[in-house]
N, C-alpha and C. Protein backbone atom coordinates (compact mmCIF):
# COMPACT_ATOMS: atom_id res chain seq x y z
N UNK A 1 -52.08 79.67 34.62
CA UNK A 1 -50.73 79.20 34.89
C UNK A 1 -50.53 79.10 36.40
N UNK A 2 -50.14 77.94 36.76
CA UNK A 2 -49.88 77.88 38.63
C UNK A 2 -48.57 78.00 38.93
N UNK A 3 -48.36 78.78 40.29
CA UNK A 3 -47.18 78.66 40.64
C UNK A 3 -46.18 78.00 41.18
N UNK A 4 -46.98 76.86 41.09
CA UNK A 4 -46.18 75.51 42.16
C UNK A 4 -45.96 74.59 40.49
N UNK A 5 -45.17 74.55 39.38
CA UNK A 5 -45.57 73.67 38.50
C UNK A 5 -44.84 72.62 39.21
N UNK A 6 -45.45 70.99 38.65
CA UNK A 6 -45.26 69.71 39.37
C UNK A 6 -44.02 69.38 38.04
N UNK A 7 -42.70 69.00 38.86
CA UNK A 7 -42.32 68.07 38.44
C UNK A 7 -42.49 66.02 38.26
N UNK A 8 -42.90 65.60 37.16
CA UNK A 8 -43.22 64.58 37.00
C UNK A 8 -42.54 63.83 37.28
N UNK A 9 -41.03 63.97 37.19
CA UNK A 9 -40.02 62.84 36.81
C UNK A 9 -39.42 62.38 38.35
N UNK A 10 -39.49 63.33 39.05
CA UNK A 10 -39.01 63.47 40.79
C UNK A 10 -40.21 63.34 41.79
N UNK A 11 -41.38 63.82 41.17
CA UNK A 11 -42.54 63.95 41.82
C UNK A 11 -42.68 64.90 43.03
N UNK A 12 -42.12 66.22 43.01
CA UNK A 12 -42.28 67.14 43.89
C UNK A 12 -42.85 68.46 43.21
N UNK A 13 -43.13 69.33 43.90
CA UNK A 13 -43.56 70.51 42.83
C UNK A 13 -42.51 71.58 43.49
N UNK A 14 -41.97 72.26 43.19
CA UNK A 14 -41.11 73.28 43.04
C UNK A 14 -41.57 74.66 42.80
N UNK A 15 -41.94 75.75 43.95
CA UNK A 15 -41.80 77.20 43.40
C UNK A 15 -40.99 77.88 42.30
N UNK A 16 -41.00 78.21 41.55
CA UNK A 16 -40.01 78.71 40.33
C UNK A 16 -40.36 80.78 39.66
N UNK A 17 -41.87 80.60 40.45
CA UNK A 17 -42.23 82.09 39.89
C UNK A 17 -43.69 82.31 40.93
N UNK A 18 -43.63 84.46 41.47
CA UNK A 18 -44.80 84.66 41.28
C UNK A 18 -45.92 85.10 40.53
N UNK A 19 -47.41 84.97 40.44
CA UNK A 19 -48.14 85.33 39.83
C UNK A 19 -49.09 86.63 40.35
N UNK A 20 -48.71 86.24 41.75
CA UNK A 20 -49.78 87.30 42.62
C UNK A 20 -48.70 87.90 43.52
N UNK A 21 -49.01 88.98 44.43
CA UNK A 21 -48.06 89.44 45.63
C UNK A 21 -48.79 89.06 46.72
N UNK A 22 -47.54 87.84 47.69
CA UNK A 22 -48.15 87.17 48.90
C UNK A 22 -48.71 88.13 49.97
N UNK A 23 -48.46 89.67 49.78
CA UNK A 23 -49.48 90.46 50.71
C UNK A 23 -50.43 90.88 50.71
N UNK A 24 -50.43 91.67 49.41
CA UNK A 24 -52.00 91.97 48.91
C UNK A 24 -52.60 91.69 47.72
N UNK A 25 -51.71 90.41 47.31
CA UNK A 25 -52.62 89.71 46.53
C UNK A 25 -53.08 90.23 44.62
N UNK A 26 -52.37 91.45 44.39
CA UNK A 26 -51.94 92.03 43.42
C UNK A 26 -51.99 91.40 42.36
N UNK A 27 -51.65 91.00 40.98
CA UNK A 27 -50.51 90.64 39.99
C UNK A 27 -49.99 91.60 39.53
N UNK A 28 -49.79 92.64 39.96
CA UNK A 28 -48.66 93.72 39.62
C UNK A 28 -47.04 93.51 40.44
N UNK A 29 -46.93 92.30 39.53
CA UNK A 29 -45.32 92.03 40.40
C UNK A 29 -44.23 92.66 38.54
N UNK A 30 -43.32 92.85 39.38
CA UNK A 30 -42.39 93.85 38.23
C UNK A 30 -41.19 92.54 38.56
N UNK A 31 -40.40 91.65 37.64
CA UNK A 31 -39.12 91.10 38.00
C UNK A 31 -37.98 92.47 38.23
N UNK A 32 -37.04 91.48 38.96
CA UNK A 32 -36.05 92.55 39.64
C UNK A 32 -34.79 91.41 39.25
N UNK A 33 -33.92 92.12 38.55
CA UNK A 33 -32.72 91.15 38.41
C UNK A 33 -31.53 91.59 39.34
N UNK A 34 -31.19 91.04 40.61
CA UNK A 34 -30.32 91.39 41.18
C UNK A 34 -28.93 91.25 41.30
N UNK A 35 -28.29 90.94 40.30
CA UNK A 35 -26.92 90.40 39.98
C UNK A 35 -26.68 89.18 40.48
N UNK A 36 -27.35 88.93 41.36
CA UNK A 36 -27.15 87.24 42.11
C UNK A 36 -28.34 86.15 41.85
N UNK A 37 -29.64 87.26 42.02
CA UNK A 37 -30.72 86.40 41.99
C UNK A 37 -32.01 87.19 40.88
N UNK A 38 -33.21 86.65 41.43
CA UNK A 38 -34.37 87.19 41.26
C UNK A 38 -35.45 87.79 42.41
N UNK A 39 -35.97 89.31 42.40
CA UNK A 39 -36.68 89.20 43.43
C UNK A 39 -38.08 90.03 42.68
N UNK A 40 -39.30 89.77 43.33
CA UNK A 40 -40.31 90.73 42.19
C UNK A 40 -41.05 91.47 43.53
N UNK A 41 -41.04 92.34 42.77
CA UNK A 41 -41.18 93.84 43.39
C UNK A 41 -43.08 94.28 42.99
N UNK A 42 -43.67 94.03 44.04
CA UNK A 42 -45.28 94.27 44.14
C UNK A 42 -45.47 96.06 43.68
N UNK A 43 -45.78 96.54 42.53
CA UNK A 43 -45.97 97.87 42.39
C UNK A 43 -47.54 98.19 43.03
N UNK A 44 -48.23 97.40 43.66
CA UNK A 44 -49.37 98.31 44.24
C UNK A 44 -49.08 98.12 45.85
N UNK A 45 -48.21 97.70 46.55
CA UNK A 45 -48.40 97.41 47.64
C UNK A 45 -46.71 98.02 48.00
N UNK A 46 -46.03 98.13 47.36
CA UNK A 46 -44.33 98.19 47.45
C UNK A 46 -43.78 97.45 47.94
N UNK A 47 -43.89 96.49 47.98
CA UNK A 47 -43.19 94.85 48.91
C UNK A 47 -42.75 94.36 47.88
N UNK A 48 -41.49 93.86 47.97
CA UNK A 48 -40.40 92.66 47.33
C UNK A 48 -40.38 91.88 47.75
N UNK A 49 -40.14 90.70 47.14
CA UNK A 49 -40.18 89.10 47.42
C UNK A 49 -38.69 88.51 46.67
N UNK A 50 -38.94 87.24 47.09
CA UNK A 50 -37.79 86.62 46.51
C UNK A 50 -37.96 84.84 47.02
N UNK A 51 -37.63 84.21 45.87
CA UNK A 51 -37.96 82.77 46.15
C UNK A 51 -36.32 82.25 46.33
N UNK A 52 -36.92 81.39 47.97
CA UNK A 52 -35.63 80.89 48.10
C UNK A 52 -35.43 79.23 48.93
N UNK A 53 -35.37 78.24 48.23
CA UNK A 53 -35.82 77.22 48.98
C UNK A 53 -37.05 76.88 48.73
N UNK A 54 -37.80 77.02 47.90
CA UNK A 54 -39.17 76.77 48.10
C UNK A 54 -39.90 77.41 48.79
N UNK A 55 -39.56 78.89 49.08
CA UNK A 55 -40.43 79.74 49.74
C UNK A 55 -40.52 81.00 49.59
N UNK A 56 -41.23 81.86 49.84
CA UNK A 56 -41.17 83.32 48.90
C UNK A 56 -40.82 83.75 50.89
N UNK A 57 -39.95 84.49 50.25
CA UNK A 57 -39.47 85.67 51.52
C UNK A 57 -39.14 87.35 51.52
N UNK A 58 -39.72 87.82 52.48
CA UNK A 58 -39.40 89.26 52.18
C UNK A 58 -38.18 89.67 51.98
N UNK A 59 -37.96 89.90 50.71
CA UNK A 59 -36.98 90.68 50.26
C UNK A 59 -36.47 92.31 51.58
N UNK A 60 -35.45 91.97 52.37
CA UNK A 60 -35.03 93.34 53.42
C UNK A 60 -34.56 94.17 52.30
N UNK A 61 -34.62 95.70 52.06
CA UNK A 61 -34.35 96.63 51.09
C UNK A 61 -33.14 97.01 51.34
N UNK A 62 -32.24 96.41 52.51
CA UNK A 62 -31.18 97.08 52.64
C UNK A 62 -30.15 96.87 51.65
N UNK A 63 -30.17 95.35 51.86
CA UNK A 63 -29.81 94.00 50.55
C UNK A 63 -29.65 94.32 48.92
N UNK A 64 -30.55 95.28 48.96
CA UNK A 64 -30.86 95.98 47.49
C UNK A 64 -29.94 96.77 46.87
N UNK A 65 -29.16 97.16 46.80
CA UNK A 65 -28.02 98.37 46.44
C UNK A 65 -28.59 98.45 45.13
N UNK A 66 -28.74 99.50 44.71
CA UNK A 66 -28.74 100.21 43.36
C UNK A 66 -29.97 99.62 42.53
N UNK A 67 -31.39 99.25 43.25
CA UNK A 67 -32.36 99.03 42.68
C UNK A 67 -33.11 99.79 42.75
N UNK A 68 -34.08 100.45 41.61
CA UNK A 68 -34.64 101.97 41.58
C UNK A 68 -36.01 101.85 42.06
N UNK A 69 -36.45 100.86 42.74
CA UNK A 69 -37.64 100.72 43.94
C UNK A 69 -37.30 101.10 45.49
N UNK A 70 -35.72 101.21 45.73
CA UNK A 70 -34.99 100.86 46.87
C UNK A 70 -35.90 102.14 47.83
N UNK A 71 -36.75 103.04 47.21
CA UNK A 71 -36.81 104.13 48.60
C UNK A 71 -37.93 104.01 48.95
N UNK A 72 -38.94 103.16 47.66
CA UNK A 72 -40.46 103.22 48.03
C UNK A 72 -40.85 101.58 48.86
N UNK A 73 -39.49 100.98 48.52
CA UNK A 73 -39.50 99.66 49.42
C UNK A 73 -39.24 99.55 50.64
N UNK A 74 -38.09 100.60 50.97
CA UNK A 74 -37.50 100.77 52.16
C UNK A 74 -38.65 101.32 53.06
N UNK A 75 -39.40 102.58 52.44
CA UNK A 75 -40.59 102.96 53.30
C UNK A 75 -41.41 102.31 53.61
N UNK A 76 -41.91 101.23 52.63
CA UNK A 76 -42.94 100.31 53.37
C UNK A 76 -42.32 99.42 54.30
N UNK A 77 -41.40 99.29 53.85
CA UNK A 77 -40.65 98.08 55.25
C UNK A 77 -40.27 98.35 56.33
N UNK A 78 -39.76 99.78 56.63
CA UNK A 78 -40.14 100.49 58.09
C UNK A 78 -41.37 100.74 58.67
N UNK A 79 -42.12 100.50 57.32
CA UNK A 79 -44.10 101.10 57.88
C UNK A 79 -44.44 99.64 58.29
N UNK A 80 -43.77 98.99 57.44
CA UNK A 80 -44.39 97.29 58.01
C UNK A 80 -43.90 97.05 59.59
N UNK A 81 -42.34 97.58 59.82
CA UNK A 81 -41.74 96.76 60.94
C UNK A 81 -42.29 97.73 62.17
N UNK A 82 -42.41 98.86 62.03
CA UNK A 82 -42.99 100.04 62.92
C UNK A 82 -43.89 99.65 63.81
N UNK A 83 -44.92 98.39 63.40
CA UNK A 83 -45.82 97.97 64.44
C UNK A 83 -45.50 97.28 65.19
N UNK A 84 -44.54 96.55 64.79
CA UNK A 84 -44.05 95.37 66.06
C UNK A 84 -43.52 95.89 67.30
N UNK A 85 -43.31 94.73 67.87
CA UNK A 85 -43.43 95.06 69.24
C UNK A 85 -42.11 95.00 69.56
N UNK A 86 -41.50 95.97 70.50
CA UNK A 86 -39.98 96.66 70.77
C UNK A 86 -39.61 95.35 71.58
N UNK A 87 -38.77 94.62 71.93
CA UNK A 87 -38.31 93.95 73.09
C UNK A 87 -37.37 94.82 74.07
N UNK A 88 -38.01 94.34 75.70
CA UNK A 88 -37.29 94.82 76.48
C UNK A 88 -36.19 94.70 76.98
């Protein structure tokens, strides 16, 4: 099953779902129903996603209220942002 399926009738293809996690490549994605949207939550890597526009984007954990990944997401996303570089 691919994740880009092609619409025929418009002729564009459209993101609609993932199969893998765009970081490490996983298929241990868990759906996440967030009262507004959809975001899927990588259980081997702890990264959330979310398709928006035709593009998968990191889900920020702050955004999250009352989702029961919210502490093991939040940690990787400070461990992720921790390397970057401070501006002066």
């Amino acid at each position: 099953m691919s994740d880009v399926p092609i619409d025929e009738e418009i002729g564009f293809s459209t993101l609609t779902t993932l199969s893998r996690c765009p970081a490490c490549h996983a298929p241990d994605l868990e759906v996440i129903l967030d009262g507004t949207g959809v975001n899927f939550y990588c259980t081997s890597c702890t990264r959330c996603w979310h398709l928006e526009l035709n593009r998968v984007i990191r889900v920020d954990p702050a955004t999250c209220s009352g989702c029961v990944h919210t502490c093991a997401c939040t940690e990787r996303f400070a461990a992720d942002h921790d390397s970057a570089p401070i501006d002066a």
